[in-house]
Protein backbone atom coordinates (compact mmCIF):
# COMPACT_ATOMS: atom_id res chain seq x y z
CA UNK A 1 5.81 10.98 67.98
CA UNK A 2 2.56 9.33 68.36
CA UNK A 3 -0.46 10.81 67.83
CA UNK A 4 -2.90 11.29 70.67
CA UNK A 5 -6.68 10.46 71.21
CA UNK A 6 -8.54 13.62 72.60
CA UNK A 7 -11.74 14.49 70.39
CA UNK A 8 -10.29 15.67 66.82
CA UNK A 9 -6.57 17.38 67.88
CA UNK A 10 -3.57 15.57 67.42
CA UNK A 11 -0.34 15.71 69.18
CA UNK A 12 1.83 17.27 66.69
CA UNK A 13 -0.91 20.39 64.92
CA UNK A 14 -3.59 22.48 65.88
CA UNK A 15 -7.13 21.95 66.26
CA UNK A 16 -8.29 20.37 63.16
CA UNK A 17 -4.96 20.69 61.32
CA UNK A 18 -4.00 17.35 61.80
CA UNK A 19 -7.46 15.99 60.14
CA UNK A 20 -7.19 18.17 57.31
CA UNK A 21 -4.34 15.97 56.12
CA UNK A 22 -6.04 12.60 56.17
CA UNK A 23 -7.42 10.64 53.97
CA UNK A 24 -11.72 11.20 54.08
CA UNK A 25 -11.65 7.22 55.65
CA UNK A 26 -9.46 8.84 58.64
CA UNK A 27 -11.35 11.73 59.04
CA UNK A 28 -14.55 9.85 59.77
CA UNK A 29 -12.59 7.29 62.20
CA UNK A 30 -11.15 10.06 64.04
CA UNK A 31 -14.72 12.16 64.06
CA UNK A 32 -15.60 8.79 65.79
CA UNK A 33 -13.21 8.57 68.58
CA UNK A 34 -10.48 5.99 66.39
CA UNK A 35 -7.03 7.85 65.42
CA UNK A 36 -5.44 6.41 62.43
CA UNK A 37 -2.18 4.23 63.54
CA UNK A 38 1.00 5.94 62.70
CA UNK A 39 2.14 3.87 59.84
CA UNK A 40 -1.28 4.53 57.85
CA UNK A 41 -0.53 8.16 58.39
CA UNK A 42 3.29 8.25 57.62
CA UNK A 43 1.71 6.00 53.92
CA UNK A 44 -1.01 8.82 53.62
CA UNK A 45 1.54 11.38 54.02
CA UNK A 46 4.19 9.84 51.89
CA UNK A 47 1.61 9.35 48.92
CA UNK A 48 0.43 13.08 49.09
CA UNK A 49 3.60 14.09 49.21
CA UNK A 50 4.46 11.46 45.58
CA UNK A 51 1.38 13.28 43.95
CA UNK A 52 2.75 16.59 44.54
CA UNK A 53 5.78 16.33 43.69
CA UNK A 54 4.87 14.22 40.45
CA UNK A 55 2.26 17.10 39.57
CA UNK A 56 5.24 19.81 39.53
CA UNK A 57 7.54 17.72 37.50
CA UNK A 58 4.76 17.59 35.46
CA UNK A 59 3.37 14.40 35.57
CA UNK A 60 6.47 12.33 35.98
CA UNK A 61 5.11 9.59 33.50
CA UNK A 62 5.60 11.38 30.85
CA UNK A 63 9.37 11.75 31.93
CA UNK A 64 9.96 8.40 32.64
CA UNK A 65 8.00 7.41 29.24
CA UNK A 66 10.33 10.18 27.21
CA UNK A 67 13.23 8.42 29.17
CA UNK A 68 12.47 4.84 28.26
CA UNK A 69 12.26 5.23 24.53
CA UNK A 70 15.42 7.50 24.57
CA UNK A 71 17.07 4.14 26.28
CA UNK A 72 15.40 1.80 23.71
CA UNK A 73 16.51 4.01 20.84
CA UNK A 74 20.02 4.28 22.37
CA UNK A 75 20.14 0.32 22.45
CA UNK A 76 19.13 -0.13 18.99
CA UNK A 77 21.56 2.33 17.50
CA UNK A 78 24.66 0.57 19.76
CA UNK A 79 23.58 -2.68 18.37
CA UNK A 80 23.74 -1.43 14.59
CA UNK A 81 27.24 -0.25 15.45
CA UNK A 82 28.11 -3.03 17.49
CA UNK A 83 26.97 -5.23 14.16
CA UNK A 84 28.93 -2.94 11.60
CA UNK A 85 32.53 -3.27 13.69
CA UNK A 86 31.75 -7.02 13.76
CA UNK A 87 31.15 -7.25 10.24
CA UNK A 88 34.16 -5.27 9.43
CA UNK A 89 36.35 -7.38 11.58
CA UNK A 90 34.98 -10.27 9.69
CA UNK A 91 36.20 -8.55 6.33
CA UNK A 92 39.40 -7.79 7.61
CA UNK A 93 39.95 -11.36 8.74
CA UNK A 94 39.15 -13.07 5.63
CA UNK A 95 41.07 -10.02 4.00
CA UNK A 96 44.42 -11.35 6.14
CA UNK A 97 43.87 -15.28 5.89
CA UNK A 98 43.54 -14.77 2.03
CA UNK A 99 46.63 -12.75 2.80
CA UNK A 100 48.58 -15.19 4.88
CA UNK A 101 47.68 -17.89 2.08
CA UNK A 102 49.62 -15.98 -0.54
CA UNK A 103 52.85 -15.48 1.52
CA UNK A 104 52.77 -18.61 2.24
CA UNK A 105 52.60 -19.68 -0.83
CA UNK A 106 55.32 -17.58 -2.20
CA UNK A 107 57.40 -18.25 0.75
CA UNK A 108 57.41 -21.98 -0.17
CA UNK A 109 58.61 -21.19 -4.02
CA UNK A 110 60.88 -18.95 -2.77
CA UNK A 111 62.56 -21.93 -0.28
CA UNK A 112 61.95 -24.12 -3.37
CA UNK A 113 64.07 -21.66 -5.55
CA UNK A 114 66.78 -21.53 -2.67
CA UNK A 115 67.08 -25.17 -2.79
CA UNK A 116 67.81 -25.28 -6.90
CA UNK A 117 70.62 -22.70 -6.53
């Protein structure tokens, strides 16, 4: 719904209502005969609305602040872990090779001791 020229009302509130909710540049083009396109007045509306909202949540940047270094810290301790199981892996491979290289080697004497029987 667009709003309408006629003196200070507005299509869609009461007298004076719909000025009330404008930003102070609107107020003075509309005081002059000029009514603020729709689009300026859906972003007026829309950014009220933002502060608002963001002033009963408390500030919102504080949230989103508390919520970033939550995620940082969350990243930092899943690389630590991420680094431990790697390192352990490592261990356990060199634990097996070292492993593997002494069955081998008593496999062979034991086919060596076959052989001689």
């Amino acid at each position: 719904m667009e709003p309408q020229q006629g003196g200070e009302q507005l299509a869609w509130g009461p007298q004076g209502a719909g000025a009330a909710c404008l930003c102070p540049a609107a107020v003075a083009s509309s005081a002059a005969g000029n009514v603020f396109p729709r689009q300026a007045l859906e972003q007026e509306m829309l950014r009220r609305a933002e502060l608002q909202l963001q002033l009963q949540v408390g500030g919102g940047g504080d949230r989103r602040r508390e919520r970033k270094m939550k995620n940082r810290e969350s990243a930092a301790r899943s690389r630590l872990r991420r680094m431990a199981y790697v390192s352990e892996l490592e261990k356990e491979v060199s634990l097996l090779r070292a492993e593997k290289e002494e069955l081998a080697k008593l496999c062979q004497e034991v086919g060596i001791a076959l052989l001689h029987c």
